[in-house]
N, C-alpha and C. Protein backbone atom coordinates (compact mmCIF):
# COMPACT_ATOMS: atom_id res chain seq x y z
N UNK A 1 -2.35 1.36 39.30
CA UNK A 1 -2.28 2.29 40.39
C UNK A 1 -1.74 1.63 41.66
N UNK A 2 -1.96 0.59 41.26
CA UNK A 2 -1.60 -0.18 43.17
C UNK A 2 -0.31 -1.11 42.53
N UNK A 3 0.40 -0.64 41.69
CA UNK A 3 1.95 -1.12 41.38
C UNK A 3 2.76 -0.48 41.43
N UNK A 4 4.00 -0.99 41.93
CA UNK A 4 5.25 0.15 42.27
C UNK A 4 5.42 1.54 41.45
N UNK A 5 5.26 0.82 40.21
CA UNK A 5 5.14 2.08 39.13
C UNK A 5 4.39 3.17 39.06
N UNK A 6 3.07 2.35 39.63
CA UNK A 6 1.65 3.54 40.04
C UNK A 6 2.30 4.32 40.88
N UNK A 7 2.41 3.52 42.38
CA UNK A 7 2.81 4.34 43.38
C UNK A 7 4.11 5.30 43.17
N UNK A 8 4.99 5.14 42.37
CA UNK A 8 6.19 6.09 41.84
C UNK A 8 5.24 7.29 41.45
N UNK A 9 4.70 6.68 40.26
CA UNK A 9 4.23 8.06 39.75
C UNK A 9 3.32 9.41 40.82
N UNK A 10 2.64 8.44 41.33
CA UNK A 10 1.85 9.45 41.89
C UNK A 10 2.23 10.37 43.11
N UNK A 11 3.88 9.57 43.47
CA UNK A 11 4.65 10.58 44.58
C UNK A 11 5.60 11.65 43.59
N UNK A 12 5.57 10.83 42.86
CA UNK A 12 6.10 12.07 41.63
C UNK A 12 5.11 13.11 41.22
N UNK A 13 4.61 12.68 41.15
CA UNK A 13 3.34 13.81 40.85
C UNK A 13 3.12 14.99 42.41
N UNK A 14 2.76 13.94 43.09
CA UNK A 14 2.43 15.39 44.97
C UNK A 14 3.99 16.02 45.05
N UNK A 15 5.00 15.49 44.57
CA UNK A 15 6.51 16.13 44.77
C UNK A 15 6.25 17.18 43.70
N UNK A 16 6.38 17.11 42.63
CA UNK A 16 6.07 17.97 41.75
C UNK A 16 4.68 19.36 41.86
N UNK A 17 3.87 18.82 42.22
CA UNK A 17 2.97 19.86 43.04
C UNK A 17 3.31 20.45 43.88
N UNK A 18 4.39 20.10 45.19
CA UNK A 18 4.75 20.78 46.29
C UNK A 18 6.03 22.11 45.60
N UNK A 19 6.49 21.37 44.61
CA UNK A 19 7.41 22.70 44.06
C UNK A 19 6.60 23.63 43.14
N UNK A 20 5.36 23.10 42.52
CA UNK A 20 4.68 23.97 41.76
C UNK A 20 3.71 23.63 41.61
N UNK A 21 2.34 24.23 42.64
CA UNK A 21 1.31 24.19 43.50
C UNK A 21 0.47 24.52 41.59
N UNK A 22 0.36 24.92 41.18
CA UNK A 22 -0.37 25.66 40.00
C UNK A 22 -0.17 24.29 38.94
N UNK A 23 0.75 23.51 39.17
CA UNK A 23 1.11 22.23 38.00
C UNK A 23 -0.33 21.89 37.08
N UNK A 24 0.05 21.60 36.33
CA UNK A 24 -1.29 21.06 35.22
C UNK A 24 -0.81 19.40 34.93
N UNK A 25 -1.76 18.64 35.35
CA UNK A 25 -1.71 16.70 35.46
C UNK A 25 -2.59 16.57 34.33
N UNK A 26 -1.71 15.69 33.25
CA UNK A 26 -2.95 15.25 32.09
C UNK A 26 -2.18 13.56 32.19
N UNK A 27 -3.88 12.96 32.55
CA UNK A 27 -3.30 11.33 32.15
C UNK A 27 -3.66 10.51 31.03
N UNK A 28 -3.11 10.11 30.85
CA UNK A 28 -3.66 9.24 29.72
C UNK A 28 -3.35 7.74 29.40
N UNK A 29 -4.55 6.93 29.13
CA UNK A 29 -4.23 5.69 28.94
C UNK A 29 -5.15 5.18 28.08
N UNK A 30 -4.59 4.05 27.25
CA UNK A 30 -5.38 3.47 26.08
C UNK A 30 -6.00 2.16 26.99
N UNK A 31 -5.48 1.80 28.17
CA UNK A 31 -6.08 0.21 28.45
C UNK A 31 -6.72 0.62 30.14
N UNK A 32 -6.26 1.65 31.17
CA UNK A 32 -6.87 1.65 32.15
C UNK A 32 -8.69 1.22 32.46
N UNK A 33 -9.05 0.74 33.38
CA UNK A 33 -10.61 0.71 33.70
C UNK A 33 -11.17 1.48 34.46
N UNK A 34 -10.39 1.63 35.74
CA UNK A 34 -10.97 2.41 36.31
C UNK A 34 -10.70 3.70 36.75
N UNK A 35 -11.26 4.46 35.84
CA UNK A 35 -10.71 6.01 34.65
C UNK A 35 -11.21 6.81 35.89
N UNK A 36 -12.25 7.42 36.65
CA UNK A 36 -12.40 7.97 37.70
C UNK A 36 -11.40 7.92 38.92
N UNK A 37 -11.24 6.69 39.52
CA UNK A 37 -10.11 6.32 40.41
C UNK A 37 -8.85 7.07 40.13
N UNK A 38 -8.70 6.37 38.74
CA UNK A 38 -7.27 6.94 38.59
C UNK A 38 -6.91 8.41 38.73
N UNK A 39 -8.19 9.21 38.14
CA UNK A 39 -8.03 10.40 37.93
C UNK A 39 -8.18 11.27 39.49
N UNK A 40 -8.84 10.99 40.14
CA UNK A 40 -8.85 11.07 41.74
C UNK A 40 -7.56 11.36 42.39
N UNK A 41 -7.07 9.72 41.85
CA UNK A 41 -5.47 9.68 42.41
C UNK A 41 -4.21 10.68 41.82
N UNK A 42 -4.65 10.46 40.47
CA UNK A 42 -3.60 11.47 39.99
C UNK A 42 -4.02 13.02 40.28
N UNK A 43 -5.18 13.71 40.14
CA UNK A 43 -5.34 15.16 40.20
C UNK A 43 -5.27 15.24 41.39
N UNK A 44 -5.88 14.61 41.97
CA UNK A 44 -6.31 14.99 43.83
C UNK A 44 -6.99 16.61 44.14
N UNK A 45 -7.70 16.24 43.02
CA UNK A 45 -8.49 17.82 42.56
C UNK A 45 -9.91 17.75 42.31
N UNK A 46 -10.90 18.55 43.17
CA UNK A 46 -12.06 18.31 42.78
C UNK A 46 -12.84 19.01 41.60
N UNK A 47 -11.56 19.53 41.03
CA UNK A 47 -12.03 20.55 39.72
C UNK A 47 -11.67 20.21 38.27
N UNK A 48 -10.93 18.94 38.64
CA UNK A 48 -10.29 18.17 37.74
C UNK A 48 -11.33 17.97 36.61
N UNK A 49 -11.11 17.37 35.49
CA UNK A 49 -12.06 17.24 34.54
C UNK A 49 -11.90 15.45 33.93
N UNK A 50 -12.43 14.71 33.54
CA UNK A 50 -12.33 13.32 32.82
C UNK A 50 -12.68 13.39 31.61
N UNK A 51 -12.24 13.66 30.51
CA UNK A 51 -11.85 13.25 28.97
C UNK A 51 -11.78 12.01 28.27
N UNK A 52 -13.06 11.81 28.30
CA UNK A 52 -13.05 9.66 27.41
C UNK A 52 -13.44 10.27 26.08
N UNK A 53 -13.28 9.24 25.43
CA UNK A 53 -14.01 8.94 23.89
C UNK A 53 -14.78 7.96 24.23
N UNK A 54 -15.69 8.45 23.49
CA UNK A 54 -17.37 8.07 23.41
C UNK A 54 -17.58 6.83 22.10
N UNK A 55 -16.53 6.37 21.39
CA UNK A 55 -15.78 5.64 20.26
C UNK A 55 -16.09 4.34 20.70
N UNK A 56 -16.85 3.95 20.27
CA UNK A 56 -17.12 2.37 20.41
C UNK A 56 -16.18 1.44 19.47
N UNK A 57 -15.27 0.76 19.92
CA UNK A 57 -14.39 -0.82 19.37
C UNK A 57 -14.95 -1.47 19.53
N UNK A 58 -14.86 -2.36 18.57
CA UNK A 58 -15.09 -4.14 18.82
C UNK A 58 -13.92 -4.23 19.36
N UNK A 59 -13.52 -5.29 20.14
CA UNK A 59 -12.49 -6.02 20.96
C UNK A 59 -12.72 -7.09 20.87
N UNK A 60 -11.72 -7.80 20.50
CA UNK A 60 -11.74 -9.24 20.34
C UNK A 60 -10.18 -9.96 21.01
N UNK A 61 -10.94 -10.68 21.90
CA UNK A 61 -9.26 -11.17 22.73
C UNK A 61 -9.36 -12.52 22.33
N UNK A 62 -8.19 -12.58 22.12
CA UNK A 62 -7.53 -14.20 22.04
C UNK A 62 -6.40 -14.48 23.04
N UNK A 63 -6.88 -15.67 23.83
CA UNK A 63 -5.67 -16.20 24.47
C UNK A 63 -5.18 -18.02 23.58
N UNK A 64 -3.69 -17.40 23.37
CA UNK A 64 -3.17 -18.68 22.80
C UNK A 64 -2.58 -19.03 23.98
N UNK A 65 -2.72 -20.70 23.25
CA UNK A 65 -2.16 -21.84 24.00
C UNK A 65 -1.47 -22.69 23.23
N UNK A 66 -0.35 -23.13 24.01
CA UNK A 66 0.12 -24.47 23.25
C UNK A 66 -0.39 -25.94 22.62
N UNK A 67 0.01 -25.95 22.06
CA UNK A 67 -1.06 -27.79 21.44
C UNK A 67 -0.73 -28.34 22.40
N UNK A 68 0.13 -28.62 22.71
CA UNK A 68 0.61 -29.63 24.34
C UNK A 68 1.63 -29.21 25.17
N UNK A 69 0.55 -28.67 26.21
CA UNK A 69 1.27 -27.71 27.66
C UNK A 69 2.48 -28.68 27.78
N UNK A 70 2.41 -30.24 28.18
CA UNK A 70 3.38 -31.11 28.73
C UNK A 70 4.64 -30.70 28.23
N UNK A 71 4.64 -30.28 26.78
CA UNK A 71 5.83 -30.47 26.34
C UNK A 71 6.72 -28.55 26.03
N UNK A 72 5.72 -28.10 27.26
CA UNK A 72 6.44 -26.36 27.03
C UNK A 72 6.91 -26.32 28.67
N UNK A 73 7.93 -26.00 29.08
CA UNK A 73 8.02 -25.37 30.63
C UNK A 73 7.14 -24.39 30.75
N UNK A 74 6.83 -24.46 32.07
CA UNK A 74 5.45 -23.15 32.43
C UNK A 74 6.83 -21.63 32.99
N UNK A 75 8.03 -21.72 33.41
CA UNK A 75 8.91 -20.51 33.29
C UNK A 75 9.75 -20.32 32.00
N UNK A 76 10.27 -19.76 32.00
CA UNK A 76 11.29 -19.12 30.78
C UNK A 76 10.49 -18.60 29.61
N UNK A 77 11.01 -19.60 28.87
CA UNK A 77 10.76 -18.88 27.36
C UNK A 77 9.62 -19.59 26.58
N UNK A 78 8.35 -19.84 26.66
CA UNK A 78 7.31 -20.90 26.44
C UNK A 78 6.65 -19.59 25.62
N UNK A 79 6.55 -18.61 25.97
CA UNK A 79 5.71 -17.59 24.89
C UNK A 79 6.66 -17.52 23.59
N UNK A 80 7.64 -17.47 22.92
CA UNK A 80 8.15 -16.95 22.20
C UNK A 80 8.13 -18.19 20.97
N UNK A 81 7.55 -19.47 21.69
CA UNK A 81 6.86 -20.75 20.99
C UNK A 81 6.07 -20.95 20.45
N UNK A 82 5.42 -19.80 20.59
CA UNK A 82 3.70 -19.67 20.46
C UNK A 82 3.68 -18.62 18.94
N UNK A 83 5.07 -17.90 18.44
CA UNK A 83 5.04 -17.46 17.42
C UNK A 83 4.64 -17.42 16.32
N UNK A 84 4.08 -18.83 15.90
CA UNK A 84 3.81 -19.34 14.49
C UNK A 84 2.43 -19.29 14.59
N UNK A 85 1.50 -19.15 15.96
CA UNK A 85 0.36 -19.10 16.26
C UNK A 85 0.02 -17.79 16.25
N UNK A 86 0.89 -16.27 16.81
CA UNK A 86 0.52 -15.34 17.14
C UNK A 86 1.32 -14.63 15.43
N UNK A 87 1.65 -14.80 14.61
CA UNK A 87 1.91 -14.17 13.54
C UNK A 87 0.68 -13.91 12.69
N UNK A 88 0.35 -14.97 12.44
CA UNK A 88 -0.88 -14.75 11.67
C UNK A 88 -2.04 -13.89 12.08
N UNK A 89 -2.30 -13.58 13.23
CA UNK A 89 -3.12 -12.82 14.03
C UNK A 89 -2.50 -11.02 13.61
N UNK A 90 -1.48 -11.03 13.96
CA UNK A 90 -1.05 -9.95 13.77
C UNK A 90 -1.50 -9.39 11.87
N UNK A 91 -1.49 -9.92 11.13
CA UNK A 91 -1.83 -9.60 9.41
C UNK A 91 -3.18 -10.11 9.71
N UNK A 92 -4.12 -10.74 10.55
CA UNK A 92 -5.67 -10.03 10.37
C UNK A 92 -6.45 -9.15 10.58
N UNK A 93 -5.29 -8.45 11.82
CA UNK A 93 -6.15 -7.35 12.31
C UNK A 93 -5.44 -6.04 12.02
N UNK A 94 -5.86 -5.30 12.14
CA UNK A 94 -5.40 -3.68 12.04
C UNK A 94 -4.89 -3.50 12.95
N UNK A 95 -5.36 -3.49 14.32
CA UNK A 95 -4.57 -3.17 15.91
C UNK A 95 -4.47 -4.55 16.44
N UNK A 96 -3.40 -4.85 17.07
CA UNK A 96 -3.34 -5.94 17.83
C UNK A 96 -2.28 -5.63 19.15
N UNK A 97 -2.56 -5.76 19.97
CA UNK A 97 -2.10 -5.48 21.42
C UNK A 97 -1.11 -7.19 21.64
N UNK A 98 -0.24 -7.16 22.05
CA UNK A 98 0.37 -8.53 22.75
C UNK A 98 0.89 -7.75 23.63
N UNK A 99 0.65 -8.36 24.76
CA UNK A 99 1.13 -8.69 25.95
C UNK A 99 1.98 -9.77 26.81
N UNK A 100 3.20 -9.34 27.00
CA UNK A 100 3.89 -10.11 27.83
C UNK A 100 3.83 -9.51 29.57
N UNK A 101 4.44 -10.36 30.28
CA UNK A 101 4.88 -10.25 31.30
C UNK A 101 5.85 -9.81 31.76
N UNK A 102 7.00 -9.71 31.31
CA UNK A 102 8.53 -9.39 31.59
C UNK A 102 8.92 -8.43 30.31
N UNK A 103 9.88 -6.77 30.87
CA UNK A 103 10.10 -5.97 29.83
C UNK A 103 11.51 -7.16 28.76
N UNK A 104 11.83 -8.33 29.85
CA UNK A 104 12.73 -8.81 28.75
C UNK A 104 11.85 -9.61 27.49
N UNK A 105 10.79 -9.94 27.52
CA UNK A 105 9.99 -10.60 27.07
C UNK A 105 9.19 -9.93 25.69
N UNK A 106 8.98 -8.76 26.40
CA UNK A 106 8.58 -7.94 25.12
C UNK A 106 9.63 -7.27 24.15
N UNK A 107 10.88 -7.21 24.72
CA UNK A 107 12.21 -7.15 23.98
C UNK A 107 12.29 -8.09 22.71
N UNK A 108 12.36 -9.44 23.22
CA UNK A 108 12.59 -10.63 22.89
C UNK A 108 11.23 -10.67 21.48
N UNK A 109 10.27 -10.58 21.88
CA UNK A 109 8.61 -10.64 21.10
C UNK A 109 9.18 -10.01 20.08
N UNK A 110 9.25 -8.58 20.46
CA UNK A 110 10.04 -7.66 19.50
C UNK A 110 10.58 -8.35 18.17
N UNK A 111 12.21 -8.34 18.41
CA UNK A 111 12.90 -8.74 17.62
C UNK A 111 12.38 -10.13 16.76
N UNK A 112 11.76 -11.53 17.33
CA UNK A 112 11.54 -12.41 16.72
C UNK A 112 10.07 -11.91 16.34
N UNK A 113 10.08 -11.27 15.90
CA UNK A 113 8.80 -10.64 14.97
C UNK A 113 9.20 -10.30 13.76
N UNK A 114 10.16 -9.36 13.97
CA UNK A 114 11.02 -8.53 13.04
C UNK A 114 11.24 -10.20 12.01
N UNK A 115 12.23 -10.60 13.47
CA UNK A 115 13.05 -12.11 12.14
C UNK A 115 12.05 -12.66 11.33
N UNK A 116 11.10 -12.83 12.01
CA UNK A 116 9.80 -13.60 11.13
C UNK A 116 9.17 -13.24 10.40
N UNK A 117 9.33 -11.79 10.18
CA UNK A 117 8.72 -10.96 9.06
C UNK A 117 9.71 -9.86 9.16
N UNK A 118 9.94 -9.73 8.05
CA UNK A 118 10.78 -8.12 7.99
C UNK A 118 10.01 -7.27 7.73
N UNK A 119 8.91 -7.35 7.07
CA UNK A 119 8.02 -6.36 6.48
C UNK A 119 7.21 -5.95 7.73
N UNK A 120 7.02 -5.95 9.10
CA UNK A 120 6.62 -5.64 9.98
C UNK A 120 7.42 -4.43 9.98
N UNK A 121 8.91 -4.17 9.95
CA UNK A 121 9.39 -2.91 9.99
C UNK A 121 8.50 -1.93 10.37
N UNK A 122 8.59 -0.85 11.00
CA UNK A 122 7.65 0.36 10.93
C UNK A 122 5.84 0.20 10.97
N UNK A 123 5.89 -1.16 11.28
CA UNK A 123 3.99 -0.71 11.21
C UNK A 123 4.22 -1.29 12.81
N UNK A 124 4.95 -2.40 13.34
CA UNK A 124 4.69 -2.84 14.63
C UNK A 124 6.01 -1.61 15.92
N UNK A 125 5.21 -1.87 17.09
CA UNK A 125 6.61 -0.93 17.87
C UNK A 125 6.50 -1.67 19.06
N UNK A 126 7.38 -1.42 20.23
CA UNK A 126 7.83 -1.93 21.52
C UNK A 126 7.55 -0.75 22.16
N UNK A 127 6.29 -1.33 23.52
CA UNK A 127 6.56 -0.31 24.54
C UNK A 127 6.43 -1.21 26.16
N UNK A 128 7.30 -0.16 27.18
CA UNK A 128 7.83 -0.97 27.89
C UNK A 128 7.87 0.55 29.05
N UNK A 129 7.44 0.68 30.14
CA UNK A 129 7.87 1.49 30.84
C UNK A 129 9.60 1.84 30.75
N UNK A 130 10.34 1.04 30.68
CA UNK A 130 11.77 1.72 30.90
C UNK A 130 12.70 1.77 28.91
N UNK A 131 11.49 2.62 28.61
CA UNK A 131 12.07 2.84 26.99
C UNK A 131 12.63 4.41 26.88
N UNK A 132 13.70 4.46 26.38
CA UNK A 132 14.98 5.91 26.73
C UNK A 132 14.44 6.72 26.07
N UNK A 133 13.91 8.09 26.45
CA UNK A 133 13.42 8.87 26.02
C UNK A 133 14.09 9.31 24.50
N UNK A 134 15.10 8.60 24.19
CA UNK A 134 15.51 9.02 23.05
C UNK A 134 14.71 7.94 22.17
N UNK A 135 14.75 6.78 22.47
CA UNK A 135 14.18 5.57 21.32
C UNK A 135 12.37 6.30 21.53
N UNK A 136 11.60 6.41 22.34
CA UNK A 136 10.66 6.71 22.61
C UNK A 136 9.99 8.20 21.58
N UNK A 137 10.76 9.04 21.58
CA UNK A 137 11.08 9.90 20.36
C UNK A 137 10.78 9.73 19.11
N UNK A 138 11.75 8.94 18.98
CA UNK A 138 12.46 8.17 17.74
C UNK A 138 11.19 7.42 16.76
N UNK A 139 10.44 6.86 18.08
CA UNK A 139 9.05 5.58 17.97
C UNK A 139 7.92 6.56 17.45
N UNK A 140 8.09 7.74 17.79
CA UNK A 140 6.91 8.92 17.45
C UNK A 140 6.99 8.92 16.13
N UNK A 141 8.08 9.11 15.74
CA UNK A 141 8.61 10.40 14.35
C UNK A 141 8.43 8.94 13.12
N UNK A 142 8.29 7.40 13.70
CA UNK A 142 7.95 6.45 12.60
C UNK A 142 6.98 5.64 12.73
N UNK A 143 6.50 5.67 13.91
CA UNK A 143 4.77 5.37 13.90
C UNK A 143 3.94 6.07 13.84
N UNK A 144 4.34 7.12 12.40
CA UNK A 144 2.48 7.72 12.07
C UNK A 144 1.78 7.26 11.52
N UNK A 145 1.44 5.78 11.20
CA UNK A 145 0.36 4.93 10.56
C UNK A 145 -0.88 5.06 11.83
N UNK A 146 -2.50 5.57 11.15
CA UNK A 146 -3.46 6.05 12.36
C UNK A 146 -3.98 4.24 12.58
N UNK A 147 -3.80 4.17 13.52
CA UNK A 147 -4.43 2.79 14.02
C UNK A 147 -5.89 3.07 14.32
């Protein structure tokens, strides 16, 4: 909410209300925390409603690291090193979230996933705020495996 992107959206949103006062706002997020706030910000409605699942996960985070920082640069490309560590993770779990920093980064994750396994095909996907509503589509109609 307090990132450019937040702040986009949510002038997109009062712009969109000022042309059509009656608008209907549904948000949704799989990782947000603070689900009230947000919803505040986005409805700006005191009639608004909040919709959670009551679904208890286990969560289990792992942060990898290199065997020896000395010998990775701390800019560029030092995650995409860490591959042979973060593959195997991916075939223990059912859902696995990775996170990068940079949309070039998760590009990059992407593809040397693919190379490293082909059989990832269709069970793993890329998301990235600036994904073309056509590939985004596209990502629907072949990720119906229920996570």
């Amino acid at each position: 909410m307090s990132s450019k992107r937040g702040v986009m959206i949510e002038l997109a949103v009062a712009h969109l209300k000022t042309i059509n006062p009656s608008l209907k706002v549904w948000g949704i997020s799989a990782t947000i925390g603070n689900l009230l706030q947000a919803k505040d910000i986005l409805t700006r409605d005191s009639q608004s409603v909040l919709i959670q699942s009551k679904q208890q996960k286990k969560i289990e985070l792992h942060t990898i690291y290199p065997d020896e920082v000395e010998k990775y640069p701390w800019s560029g490309h030092l995650g995409i090193r860490l591959l042979p560590k973060v593959l195997p993770l991916l075939h223990q779990y059912t859902t696995t979230l990775l996170f990068t920093n940079t949309r070039s980064q998760a590009e990059i994750w992407y593809q040397r996933l693919l190379e490293a396994d082909p059989e990832l095909a269709g069970q793993i996907a890329l998301h990235h705020g600036s994904l073309s509503e056509e590939l985004r589509l596209w990502l629907k109609t072949v990720c119906t495996k229920d996570f």
